[in-house]
Protein backbone atom coordinates (compact mmCIF):
# COMPACT_ATOMS: atom_id res chain seq x y z
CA UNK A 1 0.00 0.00 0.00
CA UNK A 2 0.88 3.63 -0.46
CA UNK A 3 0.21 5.87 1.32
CA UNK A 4 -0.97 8.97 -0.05
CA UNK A 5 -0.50 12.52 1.53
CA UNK A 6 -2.70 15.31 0.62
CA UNK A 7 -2.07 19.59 1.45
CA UNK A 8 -5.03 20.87 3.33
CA UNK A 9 -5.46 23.51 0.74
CA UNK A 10 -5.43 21.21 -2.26
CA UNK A 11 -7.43 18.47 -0.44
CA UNK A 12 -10.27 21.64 -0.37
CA UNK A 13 -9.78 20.96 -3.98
CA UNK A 14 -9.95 17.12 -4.41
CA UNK A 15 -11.68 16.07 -1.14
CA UNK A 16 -8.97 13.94 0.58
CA UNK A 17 -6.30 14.74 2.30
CA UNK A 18 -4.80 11.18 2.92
CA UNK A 19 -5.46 8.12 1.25
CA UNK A 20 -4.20 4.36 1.48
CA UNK A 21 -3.91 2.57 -1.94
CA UNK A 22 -2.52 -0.67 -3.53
CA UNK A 23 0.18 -0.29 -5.72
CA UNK A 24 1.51 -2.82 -8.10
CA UNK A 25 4.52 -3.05 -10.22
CA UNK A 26 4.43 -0.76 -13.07
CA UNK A 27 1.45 1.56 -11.62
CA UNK A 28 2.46 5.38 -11.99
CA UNK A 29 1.34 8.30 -10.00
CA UNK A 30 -1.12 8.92 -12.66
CA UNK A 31 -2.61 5.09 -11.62
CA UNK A 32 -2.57 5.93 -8.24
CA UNK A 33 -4.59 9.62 -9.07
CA UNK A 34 -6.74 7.46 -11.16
CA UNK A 35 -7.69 5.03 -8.03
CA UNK A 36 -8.25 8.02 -5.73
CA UNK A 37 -10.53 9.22 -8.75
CA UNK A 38 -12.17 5.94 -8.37
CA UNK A 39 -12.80 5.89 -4.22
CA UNK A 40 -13.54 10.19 -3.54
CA UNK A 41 -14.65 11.14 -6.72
CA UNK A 42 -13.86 12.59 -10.28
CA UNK A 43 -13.02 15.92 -8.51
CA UNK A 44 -9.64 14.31 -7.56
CA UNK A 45 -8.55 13.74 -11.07
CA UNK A 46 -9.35 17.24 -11.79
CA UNK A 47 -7.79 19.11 -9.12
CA UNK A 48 -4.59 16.88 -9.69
CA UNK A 49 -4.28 16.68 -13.25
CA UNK A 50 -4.72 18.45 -16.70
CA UNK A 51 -5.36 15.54 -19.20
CA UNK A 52 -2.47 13.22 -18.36
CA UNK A 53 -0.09 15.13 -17.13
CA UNK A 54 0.04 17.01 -13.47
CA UNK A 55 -1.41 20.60 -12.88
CA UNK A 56 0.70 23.28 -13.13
CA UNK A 57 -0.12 24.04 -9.65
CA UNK A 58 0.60 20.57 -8.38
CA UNK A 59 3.96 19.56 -7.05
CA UNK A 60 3.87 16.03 -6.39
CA UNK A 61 7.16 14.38 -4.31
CA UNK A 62 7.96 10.69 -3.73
CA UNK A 63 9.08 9.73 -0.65
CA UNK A 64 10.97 6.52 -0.51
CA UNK A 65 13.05 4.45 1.76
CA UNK A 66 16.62 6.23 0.27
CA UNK A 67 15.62 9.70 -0.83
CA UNK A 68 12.66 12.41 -1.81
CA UNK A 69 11.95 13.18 -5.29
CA UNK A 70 9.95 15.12 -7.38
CA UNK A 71 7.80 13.23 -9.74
CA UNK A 72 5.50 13.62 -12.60
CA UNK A 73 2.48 11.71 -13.59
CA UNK A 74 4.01 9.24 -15.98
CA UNK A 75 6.69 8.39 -12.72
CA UNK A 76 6.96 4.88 -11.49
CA UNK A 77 5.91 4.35 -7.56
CA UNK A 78 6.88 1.07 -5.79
CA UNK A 79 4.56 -0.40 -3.00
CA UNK A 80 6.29 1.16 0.11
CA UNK A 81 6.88 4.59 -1.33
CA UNK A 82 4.71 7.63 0.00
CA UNK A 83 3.33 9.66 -2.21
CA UNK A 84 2.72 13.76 -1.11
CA UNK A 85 1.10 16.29 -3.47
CA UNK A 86 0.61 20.28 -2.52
CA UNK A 87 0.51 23.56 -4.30
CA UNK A 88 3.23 25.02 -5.90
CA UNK A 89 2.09 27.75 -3.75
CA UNK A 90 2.94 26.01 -0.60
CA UNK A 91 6.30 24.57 -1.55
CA UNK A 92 8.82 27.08 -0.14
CA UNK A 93 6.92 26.56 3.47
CA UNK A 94 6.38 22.32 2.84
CA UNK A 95 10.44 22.69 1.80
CA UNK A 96 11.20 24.39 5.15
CA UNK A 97 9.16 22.39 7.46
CA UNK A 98 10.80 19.27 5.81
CA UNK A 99 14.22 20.60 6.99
């Protein structure tokens, strides 16, 4: 399972602001918006994404057991990773509070 991590301000947007979902070799972080689409509503896929790529106001990081990284829809996430989207708007203060 991952686990999914949701800004309060964007989860205003998509109605979630954490989520729990199975992941299976291959599945990107566009499968994984698709399944949240699935479970809270069609409102998720379009406060997360334009077509089949991420908003422009979405910054979506990966959090695995060796590093943080940005990633984009068509990224690869493994079972165990955590997966964290928020507002460009909010990324200087999610940056800081991370260090």
């Amino acid at each position: 399972m991952c686990q999914i991590e949701i800004s309060r301000s964007l989860a205003a947007r998509v109605g979630t602001h954490e989520a729990h979902v199975r992941v299976v070799e291959g599945n990107t972080v566009r499968d994984i918006i698709d399944r949240l689409a699935d479970e809270y509503g069609a409102q998720v896929r379009s406060g997360l994404l334009d077509g089949d790529r991420l908003r422009s106001d979405v910054i979506a990081k990966r959090h695995s057991e060796m590093m943080t990284e940005s990633v984009t829809a068509d990224s690869e996430i493994e079972p165990d990773d955590e997966l964290e989207f928020h507002l460009t708007s909010e990324h200087d203060k999610v940056t800081n509070e991370a260090t």
